[in-house]
Structures are given as C-alpha cells and as structure tokens.
Protein backbone atom coordinates (compact mmCIF):
# COMPACT_ATOMS: atom_id res chain seq x y z
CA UNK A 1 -23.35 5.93 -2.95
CA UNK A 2 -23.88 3.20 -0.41
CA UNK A 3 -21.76 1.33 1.57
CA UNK A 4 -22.59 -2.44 1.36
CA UNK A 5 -20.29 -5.52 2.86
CA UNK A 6 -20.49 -8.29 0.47
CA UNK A 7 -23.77 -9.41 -0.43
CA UNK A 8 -26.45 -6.94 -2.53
CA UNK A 9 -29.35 -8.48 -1.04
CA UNK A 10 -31.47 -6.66 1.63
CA UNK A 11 -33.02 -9.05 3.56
CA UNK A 12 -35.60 -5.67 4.44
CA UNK A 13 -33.70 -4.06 6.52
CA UNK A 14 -30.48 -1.23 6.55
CA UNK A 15 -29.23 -0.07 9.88
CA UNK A 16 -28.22 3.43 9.31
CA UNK A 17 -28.92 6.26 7.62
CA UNK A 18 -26.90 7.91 4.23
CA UNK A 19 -24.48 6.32 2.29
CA UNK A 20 -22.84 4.60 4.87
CA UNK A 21 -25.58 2.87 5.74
CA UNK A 22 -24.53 -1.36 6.35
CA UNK A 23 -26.53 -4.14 5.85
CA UNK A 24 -27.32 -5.77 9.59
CA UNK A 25 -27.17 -8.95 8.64
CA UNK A 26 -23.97 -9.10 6.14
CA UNK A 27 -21.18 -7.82 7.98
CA UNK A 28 -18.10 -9.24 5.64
CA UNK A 29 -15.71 -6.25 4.46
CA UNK A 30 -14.69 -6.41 0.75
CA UNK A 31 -11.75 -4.44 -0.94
CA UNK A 32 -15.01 -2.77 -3.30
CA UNK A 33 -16.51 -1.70 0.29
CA UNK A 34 -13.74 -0.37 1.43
CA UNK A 35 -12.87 1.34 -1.68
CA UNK A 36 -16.49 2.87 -2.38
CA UNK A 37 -16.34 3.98 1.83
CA UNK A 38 -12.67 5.66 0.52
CA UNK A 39 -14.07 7.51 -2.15
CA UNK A 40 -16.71 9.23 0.02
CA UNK A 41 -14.78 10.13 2.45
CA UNK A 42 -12.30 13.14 3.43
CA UNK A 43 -8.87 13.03 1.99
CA UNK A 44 -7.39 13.76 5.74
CA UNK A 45 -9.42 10.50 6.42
CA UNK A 46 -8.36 8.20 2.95
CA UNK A 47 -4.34 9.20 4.06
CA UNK A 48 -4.70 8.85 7.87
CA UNK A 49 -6.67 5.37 6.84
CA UNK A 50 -4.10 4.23 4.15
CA UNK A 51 -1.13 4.99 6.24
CA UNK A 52 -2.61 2.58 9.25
CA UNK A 53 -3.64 -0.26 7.03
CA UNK A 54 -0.11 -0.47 5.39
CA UNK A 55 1.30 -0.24 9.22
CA UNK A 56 -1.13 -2.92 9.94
CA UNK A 57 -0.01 -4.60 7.35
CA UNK A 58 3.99 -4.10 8.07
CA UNK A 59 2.87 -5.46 12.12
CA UNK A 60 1.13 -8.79 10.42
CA UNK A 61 3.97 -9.88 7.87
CA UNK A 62 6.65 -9.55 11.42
CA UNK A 63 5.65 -13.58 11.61
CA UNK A 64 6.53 -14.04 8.38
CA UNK A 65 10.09 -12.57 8.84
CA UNK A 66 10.45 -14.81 11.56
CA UNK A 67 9.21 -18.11 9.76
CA UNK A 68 11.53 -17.17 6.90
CA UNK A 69 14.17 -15.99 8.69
CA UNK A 70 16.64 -18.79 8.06
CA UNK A 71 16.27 -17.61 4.01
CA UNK A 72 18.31 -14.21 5.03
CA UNK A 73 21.58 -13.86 3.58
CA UNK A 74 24.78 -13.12 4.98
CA UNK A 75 24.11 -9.00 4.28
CA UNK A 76 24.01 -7.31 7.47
CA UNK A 77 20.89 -5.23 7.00
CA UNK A 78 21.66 -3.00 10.55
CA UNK A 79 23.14 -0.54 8.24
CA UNK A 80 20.20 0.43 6.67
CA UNK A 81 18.41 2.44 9.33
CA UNK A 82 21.53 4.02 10.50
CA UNK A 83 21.72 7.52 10.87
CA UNK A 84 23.76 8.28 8.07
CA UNK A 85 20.99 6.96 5.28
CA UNK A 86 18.29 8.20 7.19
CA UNK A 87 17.75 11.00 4.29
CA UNK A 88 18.18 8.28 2.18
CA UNK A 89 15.17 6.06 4.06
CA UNK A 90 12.92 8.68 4.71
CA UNK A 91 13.00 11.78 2.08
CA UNK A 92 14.79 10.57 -1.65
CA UNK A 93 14.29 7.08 -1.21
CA UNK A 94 10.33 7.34 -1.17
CA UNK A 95 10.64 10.03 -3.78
CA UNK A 96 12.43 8.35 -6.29
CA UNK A 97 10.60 5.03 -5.81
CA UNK A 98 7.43 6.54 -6.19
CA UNK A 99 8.41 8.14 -9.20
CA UNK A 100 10.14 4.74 -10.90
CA UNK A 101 7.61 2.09 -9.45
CA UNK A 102 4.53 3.44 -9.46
CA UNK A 103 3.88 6.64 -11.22
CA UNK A 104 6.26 5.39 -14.24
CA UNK A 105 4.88 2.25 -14.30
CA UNK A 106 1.42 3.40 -14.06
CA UNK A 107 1.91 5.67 -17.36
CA UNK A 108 4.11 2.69 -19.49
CA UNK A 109 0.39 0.14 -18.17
CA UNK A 110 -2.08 3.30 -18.76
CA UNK A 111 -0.08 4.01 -22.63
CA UNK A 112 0.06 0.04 -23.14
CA UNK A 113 -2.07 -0.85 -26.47
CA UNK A 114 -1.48 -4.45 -26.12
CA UNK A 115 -2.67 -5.07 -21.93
CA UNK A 116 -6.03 -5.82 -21.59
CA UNK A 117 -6.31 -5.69 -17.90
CA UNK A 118 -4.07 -2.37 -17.13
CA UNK A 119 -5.53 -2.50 -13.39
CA UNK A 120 -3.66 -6.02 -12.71
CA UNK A 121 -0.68 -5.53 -14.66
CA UNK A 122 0.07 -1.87 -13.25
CA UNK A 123 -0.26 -3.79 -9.63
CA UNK A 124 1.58 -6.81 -10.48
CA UNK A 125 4.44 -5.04 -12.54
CA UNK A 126 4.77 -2.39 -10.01
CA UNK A 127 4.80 -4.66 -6.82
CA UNK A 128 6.76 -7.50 -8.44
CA UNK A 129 9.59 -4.68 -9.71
CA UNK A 130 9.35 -2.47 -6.20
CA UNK A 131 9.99 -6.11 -4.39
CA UNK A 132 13.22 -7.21 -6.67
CA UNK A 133 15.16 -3.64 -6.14
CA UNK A 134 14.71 -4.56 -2.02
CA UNK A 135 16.94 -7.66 -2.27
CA UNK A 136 18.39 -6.98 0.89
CA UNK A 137 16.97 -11.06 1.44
CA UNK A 138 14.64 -13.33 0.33
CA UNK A 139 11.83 -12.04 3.58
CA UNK A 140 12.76 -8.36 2.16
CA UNK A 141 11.73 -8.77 -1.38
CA UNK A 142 8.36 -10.71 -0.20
CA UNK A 143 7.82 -8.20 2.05
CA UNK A 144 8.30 -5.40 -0.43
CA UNK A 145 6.44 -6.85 -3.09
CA UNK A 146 3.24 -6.80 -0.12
CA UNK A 147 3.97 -3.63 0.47
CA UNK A 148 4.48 -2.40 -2.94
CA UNK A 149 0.58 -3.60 -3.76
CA UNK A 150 -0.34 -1.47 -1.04
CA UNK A 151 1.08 1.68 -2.45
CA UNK A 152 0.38 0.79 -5.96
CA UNK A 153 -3.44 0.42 -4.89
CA UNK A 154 -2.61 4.18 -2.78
CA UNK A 155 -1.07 5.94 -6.27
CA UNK A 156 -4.02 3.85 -8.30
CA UNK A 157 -6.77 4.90 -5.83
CA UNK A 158 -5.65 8.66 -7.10
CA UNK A 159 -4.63 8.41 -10.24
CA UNK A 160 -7.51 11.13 -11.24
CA UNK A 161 -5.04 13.49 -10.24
CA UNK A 162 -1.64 12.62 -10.95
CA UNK A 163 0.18 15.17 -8.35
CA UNK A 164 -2.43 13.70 -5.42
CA UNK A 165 -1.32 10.13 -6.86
CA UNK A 166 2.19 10.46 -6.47
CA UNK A 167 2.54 12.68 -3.46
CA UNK A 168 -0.04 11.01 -1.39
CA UNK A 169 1.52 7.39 -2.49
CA UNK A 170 5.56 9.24 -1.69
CA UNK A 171 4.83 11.03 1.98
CA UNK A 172 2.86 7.71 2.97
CA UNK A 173 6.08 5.92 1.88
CA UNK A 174 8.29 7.85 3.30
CA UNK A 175 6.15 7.88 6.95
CA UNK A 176 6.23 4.40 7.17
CA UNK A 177 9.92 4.60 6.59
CA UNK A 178 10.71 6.55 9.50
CA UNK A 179 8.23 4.75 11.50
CA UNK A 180 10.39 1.50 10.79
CA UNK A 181 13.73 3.43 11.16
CA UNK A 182 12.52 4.78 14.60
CA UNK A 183 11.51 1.46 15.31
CA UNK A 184 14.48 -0.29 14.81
CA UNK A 185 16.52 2.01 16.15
CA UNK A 186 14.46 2.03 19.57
CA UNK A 187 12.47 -0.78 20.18
C-alpha cells in the first residue's frame, strides 16, 4: 500500500522508501491518505491518532462557540461537568451513546435494503441524531453533530470487527469527556 497526498501522478520522483513513501512535489493531505496511512499502521498509533484529531478538532470549533454564543439558551450548562455526573460524563454516557448512535445505527444502515449509499447515511444519521440528543443549545448540538462524524468515521474505520468498533469509538468518547470535564473544571 502506498501513501499518496492527492494527486496519482509521479512527476519521476518518490521521496521515501515503503509504503509510506510521499510524493515530493504533492504535499496536500486527503481524508483517503489519511485513511490508507490508518490502515497500515499500529492500532496503539490509529487510537492515540484518532483521539488527538477529535481534540484538535474540539480546540478549533472553541471560535465557533464564541461566534454563536448569543444562540445559547437560558439552561445553565455548569451543571454538567460537576462532580456528581462525572460517572455519567465519562463511563455510561460514552457507553450508551456508542451503543445507540453509532453501533445501532450502523447495523439499522448496514441491514437497510432500500440505502444505496450506507457509508453517507450511517454518518449523516448517526451525527445528525448524536447532535439533537445534546440540545443543551443551539452551539452544543452543532458541535455534537461535528463531533459525532468524527466518531462515526472512528466506529466505521473498524467496523471489521464489531467489539474493536464499538470499544475503540466508546473509550475515545469517554477520554475526551474527561478531558473536557477536567478542563472546565480547571482551566
């Protein structure tokens, strides 16, 4: 397998050697790049990786929060990372959403005679549905349904094996729960 960003043409030369080997003139990352460079890679490596894109990802949408900030509604949301949900946050929240919004909705898309495209509709349906149940405020659910395409790609990018899929997609989850708990609670 080689690992290509975004244009198949040569142009003679590859710097490297193997199948990471990337074109020197081309240097523009693609989602099938990344996701071919995933699949030959370590699994330590694919859940360390996945973990600090959708962190990356949580750090870039903070301007959005603060562009759409005057779309919050009147729900305080400081209860949420209190200490008393934190089990809540962190270990059955994850679980349960995991379950519902992407490994149930995976099966419903994969069993689906009528969907054509089961790749886009399992991402779409799961995001759009993970979003709407985290109507804390208008930010919240775009923010979730973001988020939610990043662990529906996580459970899809392992759906070979459904117990990887769904426990890989859950303790990701759940990390980046208590990294935004301990956040808020300290920063």
């Amino acid at each position: 397998m080689k690992f290509m960003c975004g244009s198949k043409r040569t142009h003679g030369k590859d710097v490297g050697k193997g199948h990471r080997a990337i074109h020197h003139l081309n240097m523009r990352p693609s989602i099938i790049s990344f996701h071919r460079y995933m699949l030959g890679s370590h699994y330590a490596t694919q859940f360390v990786s996945f973990y600090l894109l959708c962190t990356l990802l949580k750090i870039g949408l903070y301007p959005l929060h603060q562009l759409l900030d005057w779309t919050v509604t009147s729900k305080d949301t400081s209860y949420i990372y209190g200490n008393s949900n934190l089990f809540t946050i962190v270990l059955a929240g994850p679980l349960i959403e995991t379950f519902i919004f992407q490994h149930l909705i995976f099966t419903l898309v994969k069993k689906a005679k009528v969907v054509k495209k089961k790749f886009v509709a399992y991402l779409l349906s799961s995001s759009i549905l993970f979003g709407l149940s985290h109507s804390y405020s208008v930010y919240y659910v775009i923010f979730a349904v973001i988020m939610g395409l990043a662990l529906g790609y996580i459970y899809y990018f392992y759906r070979t094996d459904r117990s990887k899929a769904f426990w890989s997609t859950a303790f990701i989850h759940a990390l980046l729960n208590a990294t935004a708990a301990l956040a808020y609670k300290y920063l």
